[in-house]
PDB file of N, CA and C in Angstrom:
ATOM      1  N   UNK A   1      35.651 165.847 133.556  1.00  0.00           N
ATOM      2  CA  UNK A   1      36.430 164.659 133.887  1.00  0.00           C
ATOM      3  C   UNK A   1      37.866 164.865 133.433  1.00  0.00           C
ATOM      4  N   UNK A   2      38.958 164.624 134.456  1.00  0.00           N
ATOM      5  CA  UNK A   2      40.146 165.089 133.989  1.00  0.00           C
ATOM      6  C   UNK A   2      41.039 163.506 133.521  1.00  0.00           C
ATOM      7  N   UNK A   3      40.181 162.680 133.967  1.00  0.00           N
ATOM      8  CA  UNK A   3      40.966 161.025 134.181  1.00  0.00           C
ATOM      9  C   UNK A   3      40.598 160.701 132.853  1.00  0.00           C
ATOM     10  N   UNK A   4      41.747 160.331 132.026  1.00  0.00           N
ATOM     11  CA  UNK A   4      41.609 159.638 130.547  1.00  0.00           C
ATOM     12  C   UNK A   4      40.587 158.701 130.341  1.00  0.00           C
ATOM     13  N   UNK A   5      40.479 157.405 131.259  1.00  0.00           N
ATOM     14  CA  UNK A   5      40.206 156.395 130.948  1.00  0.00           C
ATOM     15  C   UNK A   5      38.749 156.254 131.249  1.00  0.00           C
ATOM     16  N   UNK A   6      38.492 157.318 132.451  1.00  0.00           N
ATOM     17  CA  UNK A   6      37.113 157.404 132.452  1.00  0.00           C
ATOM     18  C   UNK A   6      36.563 158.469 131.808  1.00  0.00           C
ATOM     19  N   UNK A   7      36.754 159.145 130.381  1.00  0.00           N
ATOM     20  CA  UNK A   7      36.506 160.169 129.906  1.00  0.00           C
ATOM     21  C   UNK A   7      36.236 159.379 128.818  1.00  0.00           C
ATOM     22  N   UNK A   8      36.783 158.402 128.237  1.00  0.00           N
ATOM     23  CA  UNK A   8      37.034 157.878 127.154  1.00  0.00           C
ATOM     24  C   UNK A   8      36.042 156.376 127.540  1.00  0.00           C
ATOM     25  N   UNK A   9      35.802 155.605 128.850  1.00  0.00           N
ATOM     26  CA  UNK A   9      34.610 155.282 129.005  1.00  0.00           C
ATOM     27  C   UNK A   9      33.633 155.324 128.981  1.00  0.00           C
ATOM     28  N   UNK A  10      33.725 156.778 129.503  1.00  0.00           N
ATOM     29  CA  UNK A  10      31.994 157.432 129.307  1.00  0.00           C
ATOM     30  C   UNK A  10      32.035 157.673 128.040  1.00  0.00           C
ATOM     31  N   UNK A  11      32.600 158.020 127.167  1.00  0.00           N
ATOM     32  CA  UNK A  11      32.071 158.117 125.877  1.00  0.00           C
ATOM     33  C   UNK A  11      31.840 157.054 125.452  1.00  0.00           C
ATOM     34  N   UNK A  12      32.489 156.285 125.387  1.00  0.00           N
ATOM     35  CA  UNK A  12      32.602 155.095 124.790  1.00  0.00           C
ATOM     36  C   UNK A  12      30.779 153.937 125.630  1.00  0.00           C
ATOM     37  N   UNK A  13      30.665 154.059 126.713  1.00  0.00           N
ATOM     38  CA  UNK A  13      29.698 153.927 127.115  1.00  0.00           C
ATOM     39  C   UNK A  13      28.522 154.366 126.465  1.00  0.00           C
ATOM     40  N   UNK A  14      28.402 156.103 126.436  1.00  0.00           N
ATOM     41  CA  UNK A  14      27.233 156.880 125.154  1.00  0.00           C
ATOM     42  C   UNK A  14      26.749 156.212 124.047  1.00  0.00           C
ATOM     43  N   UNK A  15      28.417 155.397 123.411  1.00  0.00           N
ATOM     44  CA  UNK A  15      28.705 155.614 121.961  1.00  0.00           C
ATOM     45  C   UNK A  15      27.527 153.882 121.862  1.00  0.00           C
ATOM     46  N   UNK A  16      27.632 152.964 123.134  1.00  0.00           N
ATOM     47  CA  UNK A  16      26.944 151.755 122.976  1.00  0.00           C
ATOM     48  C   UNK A  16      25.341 152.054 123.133  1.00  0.00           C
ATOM     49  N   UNK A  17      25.253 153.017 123.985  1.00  0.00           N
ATOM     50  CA  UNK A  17      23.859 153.162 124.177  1.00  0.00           C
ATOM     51  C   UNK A  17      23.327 153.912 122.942  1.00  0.00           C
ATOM     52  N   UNK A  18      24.084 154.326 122.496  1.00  0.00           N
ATOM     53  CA  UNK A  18      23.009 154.628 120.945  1.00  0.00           C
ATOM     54  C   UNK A  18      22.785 154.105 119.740  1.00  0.00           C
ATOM     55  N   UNK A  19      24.299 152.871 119.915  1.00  0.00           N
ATOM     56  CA  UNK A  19      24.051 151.923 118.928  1.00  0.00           C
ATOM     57  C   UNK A  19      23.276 150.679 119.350  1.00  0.00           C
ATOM     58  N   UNK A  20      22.768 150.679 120.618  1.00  0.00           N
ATOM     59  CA  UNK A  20      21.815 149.904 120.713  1.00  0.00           C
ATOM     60  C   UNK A  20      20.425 150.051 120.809  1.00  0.00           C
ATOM     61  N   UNK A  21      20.160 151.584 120.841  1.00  0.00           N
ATOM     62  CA  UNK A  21      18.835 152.079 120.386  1.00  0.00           C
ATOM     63  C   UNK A  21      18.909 151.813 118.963  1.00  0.00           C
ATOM     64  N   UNK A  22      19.894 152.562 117.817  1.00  0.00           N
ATOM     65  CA  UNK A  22      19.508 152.242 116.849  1.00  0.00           C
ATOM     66  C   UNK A  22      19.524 150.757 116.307  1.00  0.00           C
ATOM     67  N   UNK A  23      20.768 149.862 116.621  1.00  0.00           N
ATOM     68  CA  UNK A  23      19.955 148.127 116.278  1.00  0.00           C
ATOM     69  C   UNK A  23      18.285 147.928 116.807  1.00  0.00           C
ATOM     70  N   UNK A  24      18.097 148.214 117.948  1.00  0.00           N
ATOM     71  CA  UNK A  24      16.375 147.724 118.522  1.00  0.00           C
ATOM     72  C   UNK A  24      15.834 148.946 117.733  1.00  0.00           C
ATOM     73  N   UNK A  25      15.601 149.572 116.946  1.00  0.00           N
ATOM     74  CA  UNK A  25      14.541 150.805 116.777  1.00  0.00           C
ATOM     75  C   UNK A  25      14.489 149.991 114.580  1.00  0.00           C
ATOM     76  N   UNK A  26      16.291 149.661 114.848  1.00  0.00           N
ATOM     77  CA  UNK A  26      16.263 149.518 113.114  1.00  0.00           C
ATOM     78  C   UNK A  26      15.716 147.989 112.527  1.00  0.00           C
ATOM     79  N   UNK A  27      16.264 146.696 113.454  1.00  0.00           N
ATOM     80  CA  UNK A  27      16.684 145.579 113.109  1.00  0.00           C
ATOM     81  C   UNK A  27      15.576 144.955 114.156  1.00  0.00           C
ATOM     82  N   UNK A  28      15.038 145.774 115.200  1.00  0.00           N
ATOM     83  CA  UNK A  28      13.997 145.062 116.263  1.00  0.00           C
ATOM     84  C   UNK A  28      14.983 143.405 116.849  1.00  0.00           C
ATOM     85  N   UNK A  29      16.267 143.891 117.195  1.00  0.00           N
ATOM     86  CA  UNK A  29      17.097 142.627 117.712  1.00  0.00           C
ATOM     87  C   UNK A  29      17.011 143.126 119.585  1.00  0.00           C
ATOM     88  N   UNK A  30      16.870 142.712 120.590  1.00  0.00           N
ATOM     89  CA  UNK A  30      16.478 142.835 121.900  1.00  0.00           C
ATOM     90  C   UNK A  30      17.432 142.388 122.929  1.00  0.00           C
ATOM     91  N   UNK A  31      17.694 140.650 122.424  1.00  0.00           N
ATOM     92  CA  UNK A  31      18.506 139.955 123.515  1.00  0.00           C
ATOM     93  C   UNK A  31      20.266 140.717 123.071  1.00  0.00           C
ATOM     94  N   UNK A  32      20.784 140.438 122.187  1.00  0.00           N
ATOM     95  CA  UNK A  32      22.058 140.879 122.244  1.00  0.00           C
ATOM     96  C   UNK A  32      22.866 142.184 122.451  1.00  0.00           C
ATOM     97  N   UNK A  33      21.534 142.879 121.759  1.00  0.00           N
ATOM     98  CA  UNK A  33      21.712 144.637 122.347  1.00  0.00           C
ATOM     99  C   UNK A  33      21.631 144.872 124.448  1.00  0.00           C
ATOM    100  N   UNK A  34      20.882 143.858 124.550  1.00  0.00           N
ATOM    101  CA  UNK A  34      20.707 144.183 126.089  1.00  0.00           C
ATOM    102  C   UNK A  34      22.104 144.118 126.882  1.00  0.00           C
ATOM    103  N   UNK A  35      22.309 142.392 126.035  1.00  0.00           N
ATOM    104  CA  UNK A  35      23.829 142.165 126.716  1.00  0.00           C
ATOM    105  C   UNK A  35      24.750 143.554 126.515  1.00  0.00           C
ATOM    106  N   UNK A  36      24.849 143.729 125.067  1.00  0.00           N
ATOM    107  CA  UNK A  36      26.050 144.585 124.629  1.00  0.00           C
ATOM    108  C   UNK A  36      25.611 146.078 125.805  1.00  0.00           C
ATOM    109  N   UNK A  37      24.442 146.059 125.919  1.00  0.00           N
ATOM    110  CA  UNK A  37      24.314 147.393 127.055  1.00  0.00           C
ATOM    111  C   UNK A  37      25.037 147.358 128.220  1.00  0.00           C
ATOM    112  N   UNK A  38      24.342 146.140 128.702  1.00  0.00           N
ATOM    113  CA  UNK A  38      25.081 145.822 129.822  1.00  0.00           C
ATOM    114  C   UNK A  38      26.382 145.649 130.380  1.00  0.00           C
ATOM    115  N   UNK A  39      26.776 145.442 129.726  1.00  0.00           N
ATOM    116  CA  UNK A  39      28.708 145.316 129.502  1.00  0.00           C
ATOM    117  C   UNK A  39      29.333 146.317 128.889  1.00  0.00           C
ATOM    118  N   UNK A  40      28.611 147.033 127.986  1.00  0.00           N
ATOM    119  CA  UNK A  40      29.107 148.247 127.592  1.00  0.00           C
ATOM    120  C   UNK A  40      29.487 149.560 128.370  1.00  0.00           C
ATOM    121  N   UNK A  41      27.732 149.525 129.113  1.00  0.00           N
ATOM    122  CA  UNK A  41      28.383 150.496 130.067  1.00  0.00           C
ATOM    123  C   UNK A  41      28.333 150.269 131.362  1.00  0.00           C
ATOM    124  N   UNK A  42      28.946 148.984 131.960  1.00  0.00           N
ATOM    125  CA  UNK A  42      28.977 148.331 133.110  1.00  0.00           C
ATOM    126  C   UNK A  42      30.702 148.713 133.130  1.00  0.00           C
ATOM    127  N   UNK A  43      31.596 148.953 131.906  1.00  0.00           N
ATOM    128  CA  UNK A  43      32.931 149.272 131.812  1.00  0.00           C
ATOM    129  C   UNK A  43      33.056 150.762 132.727  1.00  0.00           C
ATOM    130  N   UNK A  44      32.512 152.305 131.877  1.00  0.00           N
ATOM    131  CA  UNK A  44      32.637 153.278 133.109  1.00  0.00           C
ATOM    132  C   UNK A  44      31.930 153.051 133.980  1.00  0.00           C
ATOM    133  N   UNK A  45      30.971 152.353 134.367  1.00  0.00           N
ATOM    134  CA  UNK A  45      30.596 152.036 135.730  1.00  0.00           C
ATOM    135  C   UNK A  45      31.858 151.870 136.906  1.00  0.00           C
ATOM    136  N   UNK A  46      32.471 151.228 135.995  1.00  0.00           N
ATOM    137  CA  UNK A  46      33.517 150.389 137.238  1.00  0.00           C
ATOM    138  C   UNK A  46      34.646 151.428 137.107  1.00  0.00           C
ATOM    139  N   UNK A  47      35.201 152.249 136.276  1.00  0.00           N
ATOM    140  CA  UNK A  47      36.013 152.885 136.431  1.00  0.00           C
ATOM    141  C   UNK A  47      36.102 154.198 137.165  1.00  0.00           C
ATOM    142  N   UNK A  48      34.453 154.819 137.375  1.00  0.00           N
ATOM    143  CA  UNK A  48      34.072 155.858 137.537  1.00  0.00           C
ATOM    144  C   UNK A  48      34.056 154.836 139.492  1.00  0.00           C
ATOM    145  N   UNK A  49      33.487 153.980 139.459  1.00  0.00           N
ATOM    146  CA  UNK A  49      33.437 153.328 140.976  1.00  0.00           C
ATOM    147  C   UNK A  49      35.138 152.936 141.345  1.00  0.00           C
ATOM    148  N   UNK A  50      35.992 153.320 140.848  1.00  0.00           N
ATOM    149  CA  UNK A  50      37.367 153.120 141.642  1.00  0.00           C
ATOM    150  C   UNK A  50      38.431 153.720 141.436  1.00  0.00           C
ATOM    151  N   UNK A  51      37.154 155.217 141.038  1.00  0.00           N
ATOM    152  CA  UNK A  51      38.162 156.590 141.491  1.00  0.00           C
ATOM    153  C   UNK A  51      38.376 156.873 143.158  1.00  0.00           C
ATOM    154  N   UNK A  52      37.276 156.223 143.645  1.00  0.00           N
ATOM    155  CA  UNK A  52      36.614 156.121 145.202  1.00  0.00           C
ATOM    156  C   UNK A  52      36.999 154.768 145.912  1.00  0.00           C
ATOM    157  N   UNK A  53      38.210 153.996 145.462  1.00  0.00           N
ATOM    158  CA  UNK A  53      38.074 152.684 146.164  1.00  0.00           C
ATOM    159  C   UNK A  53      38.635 153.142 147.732  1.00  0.00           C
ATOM    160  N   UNK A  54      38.604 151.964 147.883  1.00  0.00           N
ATOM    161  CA  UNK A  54      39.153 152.465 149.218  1.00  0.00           C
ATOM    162  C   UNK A  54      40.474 151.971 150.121  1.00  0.00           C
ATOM    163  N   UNK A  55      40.707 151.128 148.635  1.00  0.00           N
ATOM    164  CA  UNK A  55      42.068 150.235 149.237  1.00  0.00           C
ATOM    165  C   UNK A  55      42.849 150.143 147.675  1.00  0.00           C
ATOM    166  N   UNK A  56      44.247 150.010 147.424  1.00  0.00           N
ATOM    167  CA  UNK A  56      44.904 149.796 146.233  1.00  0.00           C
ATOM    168  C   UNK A  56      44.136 148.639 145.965  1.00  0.00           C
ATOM    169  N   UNK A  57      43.939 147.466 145.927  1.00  0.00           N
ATOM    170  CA  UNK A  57      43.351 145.860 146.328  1.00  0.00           C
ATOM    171  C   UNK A  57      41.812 146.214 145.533  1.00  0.00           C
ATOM    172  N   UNK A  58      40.977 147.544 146.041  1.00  0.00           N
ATOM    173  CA  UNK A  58      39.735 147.893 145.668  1.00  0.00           C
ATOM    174  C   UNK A  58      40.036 148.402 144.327  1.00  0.00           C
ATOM    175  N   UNK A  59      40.560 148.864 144.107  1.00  0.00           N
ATOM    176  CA  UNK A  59      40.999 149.813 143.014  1.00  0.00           C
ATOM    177  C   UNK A  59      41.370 148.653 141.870  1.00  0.00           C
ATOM    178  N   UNK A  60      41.850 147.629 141.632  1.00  0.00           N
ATOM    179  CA  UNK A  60      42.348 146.782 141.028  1.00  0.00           C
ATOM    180  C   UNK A  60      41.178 146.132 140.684  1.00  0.00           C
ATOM    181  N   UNK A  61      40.745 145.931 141.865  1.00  0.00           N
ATOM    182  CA  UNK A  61      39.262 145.191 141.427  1.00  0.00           C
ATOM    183  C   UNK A  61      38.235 145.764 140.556  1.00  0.00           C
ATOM    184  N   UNK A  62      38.224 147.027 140.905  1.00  0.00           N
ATOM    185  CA  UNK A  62      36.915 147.368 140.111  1.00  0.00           C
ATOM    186  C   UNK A  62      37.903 147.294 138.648  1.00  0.00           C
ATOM    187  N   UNK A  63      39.012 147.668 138.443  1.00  0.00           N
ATOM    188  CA  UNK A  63      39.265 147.741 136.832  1.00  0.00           C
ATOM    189  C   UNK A  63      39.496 146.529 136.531  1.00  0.00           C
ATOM    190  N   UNK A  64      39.975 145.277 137.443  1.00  0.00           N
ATOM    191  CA  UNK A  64      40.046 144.134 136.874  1.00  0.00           C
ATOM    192  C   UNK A  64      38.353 143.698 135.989  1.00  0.00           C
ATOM    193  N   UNK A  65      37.294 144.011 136.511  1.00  0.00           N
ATOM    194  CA  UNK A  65      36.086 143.915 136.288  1.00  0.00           C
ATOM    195  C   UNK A  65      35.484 144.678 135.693  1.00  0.00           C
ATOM    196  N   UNK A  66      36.516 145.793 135.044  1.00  0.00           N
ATOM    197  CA  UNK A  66      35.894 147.132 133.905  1.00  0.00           C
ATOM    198  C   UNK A  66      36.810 146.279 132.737  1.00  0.00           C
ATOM    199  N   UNK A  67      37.846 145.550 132.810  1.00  0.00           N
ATOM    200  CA  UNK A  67      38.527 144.909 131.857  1.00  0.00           C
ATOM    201  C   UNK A  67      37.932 143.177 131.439  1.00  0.00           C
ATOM    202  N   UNK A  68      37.007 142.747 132.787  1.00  0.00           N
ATOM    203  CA  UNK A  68      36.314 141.733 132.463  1.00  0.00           C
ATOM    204  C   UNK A  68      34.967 142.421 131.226  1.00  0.00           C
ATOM    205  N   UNK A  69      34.657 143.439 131.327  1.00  0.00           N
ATOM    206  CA  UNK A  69      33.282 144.104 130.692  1.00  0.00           C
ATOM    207  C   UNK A  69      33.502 143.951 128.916  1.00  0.00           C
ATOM    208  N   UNK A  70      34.497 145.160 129.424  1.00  0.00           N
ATOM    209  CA  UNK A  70      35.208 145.158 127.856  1.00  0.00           C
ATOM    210  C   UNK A  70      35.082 144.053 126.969  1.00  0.00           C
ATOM    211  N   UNK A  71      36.181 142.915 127.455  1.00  0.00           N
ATOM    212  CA  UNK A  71      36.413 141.657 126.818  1.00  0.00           C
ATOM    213  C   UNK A  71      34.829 141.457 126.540  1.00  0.00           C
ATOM    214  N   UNK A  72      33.847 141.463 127.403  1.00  0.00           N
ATOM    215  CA  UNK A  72      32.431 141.116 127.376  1.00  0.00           C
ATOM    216  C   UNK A  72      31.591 141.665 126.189  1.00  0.00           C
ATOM    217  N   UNK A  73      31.904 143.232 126.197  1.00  0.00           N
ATOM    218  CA  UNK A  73      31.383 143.944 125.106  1.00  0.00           C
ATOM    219  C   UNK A  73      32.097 143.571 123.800  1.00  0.00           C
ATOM    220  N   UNK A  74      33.747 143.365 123.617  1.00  0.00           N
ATOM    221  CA  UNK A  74      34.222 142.774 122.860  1.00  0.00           C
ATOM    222  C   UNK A  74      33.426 141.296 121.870  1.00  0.00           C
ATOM    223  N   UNK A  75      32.963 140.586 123.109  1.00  0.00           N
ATOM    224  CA  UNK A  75      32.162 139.061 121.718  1.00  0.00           C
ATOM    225  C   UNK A  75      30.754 139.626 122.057  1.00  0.00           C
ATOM    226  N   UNK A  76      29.881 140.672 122.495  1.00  0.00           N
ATOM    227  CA  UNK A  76      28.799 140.676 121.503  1.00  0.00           C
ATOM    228  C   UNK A  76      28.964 141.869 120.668  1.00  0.00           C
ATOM    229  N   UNK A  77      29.976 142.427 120.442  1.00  0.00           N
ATOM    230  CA  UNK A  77      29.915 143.190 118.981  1.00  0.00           C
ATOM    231  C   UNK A  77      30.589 142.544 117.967  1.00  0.00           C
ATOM    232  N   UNK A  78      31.076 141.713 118.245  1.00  0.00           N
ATOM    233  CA  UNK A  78      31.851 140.783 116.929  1.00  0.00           C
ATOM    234  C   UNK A  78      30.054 139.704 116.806  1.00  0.00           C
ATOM    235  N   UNK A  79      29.949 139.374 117.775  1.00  0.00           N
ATOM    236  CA  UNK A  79      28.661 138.605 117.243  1.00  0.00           C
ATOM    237  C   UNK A  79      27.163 139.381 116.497  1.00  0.00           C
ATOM    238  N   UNK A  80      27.661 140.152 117.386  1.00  0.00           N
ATOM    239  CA  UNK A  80      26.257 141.255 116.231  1.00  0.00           C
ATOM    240  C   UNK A  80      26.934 141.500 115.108  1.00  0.00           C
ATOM    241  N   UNK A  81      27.871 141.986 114.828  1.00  0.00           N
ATOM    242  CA  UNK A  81      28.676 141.951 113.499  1.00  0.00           C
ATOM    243  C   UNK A  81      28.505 140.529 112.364  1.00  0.00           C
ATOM    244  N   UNK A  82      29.110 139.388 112.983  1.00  0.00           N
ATOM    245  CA  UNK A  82      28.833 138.551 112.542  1.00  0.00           C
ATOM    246  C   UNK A  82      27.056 137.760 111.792  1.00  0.00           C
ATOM    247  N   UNK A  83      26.394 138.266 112.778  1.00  0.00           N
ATOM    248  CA  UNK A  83      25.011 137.968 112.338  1.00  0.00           C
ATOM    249  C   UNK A  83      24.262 138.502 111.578  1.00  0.00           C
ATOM    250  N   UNK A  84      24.979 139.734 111.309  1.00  0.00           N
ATOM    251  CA  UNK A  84      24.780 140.708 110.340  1.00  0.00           C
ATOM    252  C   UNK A  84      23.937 142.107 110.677  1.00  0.00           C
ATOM    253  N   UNK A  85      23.898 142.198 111.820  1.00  0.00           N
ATOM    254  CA  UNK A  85      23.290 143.120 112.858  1.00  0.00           C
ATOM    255  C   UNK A  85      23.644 144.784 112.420  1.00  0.00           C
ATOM    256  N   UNK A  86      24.816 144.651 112.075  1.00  0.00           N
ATOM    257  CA  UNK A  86      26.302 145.810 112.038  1.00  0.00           C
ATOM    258  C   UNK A  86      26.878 145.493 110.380  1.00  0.00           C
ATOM    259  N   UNK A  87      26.712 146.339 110.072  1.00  0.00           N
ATOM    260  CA  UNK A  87      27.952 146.521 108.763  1.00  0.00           C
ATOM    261  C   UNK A  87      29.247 146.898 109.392  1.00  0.00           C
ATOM    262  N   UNK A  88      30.172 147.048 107.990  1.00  0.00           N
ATOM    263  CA  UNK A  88      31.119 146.836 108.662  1.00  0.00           C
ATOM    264  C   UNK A  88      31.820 148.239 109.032  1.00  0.00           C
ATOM    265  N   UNK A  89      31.880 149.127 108.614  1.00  0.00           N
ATOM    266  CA  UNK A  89      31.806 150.774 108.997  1.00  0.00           C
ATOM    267  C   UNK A  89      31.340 150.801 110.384  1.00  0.00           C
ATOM    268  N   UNK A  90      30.118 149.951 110.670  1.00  0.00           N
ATOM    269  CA  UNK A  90      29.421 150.297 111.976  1.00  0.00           C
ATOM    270  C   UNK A  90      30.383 149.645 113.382  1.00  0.00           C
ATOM    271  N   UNK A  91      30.505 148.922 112.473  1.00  0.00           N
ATOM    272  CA  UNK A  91      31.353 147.339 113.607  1.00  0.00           C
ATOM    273  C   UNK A  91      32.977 148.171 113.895  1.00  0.00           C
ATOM    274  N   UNK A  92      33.542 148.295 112.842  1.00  0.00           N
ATOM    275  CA  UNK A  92      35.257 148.728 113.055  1.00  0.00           C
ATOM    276  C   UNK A  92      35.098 149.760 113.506  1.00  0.00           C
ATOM    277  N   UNK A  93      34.305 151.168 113.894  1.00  0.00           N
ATOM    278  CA  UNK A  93      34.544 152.224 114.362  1.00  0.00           C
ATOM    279  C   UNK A  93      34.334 151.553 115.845  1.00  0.00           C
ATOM    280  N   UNK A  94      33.465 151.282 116.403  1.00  0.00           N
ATOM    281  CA  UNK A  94      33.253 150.851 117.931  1.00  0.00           C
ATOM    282  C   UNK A  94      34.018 149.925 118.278  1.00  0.00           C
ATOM    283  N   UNK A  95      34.006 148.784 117.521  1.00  0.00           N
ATOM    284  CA  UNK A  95      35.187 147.530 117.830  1.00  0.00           C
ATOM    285  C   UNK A  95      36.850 148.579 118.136  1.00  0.00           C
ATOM    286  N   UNK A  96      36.986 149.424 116.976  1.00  0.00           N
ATOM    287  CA  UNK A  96      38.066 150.040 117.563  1.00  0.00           C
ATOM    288  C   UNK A  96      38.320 150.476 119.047  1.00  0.00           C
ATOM    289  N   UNK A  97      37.192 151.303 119.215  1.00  0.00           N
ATOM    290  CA  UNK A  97      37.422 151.873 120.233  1.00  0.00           C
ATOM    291  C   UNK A  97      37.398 150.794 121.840  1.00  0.00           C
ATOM    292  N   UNK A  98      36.382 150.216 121.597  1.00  0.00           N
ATOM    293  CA  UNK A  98      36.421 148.580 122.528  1.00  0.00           C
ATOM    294  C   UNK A  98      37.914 148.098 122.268  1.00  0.00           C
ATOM    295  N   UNK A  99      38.882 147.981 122.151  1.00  0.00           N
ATOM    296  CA  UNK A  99      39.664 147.556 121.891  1.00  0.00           C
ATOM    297  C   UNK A  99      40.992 147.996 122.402  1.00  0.00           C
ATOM    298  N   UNK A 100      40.859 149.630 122.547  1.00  0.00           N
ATOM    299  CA  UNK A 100      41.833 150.746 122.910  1.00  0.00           C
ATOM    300  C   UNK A 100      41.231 150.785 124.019  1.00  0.00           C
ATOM    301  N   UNK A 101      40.255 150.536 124.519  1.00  0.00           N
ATOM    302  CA  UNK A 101      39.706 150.472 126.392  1.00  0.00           C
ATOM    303  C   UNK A 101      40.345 149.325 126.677  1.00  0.00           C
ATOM    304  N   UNK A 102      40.304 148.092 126.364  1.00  0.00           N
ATOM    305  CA  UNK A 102      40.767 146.896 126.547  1.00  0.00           C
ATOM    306  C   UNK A 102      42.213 146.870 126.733  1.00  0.00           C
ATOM    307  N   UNK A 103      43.308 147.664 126.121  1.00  0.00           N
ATOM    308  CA  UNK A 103      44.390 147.582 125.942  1.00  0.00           C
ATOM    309  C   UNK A 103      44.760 148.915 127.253  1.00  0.00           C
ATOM    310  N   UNK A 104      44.341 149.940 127.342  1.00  0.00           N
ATOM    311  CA  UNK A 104      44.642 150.742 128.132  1.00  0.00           C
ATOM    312  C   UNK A 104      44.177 150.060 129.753  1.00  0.00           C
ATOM    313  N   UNK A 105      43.020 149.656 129.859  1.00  0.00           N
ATOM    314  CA  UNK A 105      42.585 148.807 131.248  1.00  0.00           C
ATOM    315  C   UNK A 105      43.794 147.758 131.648  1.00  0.00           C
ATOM    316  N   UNK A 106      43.775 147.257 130.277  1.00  0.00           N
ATOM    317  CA  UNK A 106      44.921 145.997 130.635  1.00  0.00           C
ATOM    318  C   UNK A 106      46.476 146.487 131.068  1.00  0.00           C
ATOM    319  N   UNK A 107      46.267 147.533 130.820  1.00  0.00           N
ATOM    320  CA  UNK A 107      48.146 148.447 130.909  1.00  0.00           C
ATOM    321  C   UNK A 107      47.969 148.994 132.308  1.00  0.00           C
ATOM    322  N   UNK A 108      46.546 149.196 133.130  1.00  0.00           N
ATOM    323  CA  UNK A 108      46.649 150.095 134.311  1.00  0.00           C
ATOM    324  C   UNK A 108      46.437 148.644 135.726  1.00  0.00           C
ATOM    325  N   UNK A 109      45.513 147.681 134.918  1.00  0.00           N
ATOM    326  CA  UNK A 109      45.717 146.783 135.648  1.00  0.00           C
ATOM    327  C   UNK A 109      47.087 146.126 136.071  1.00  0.00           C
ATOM    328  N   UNK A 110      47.604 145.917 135.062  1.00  0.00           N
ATOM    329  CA  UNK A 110      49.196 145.300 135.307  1.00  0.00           C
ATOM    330  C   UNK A 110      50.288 146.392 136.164  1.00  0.00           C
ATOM    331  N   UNK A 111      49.850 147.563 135.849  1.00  0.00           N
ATOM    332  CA  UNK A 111      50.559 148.495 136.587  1.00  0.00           C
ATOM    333  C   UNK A 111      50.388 148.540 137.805  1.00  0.00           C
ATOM    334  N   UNK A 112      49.281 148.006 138.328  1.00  0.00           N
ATOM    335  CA  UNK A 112      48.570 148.469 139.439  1.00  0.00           C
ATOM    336  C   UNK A 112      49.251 147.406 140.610  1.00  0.00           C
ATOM    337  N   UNK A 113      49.387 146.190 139.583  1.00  0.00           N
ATOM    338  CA  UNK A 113      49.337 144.908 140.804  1.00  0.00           C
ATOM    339  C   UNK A 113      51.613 145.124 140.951  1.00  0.00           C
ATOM    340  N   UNK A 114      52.219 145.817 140.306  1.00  0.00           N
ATOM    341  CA  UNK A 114      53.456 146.109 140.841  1.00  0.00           C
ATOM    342  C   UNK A 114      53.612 146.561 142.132  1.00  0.00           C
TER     343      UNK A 114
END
């Protein structure tokens, strides 16, 4: 993958799917890990889907909706954090990185709609 943002998705995607095996394998928590899956890696989903759009208009969309994910994955890792799901070592390394997707999506979206 030569594209930053989907290089750094897909990892960042990996990085949820294994912290949500280990919450369900450690803590046996089900519903919030599912969400955080789902939105976690529903982000390179959409970025990896609008390397291929087919219109500038398409292209906006899918990252407007890889930047809706984010924000998404954003409140259930503060809420698993909060509930005590996540220490805090566990929480600030991923929250970081959720955060630097969020800010880079938000910089290509705004670029995009010029």
């Amino acid at each position: 993958m030569d594209n930053f943002i989907q290089e750094k998705s897909f990892r960042f995607a990996l990085r949820i799917v294994n912290l949500c095996k280990y919450i369900q394998s450690e803590q046996k928590e089900f519903i919030m890990t599912k969400q955080l899956l789902r939105c976690g890696t529903s982000i390179g989903a959409n970025v990896a889907e609008s390397e291929h759009a087919q219109s500038r208009a398409d292209f906006s969309s899918k990252l407007n909706i890889a930047l809706k994910e984010a924000a998404e994955t954003d409140y259930w890792l503060r809420l698993l954090y909060a509930a005590n799901f996540l220490n805090q070592k566990e929480f600030q390394s991923v929250y970081e990185d959720c955060k630097e997707i969020e800010k880079l999506l938000a910089a290509i979206v705004k670029t995009t709609k010029k």
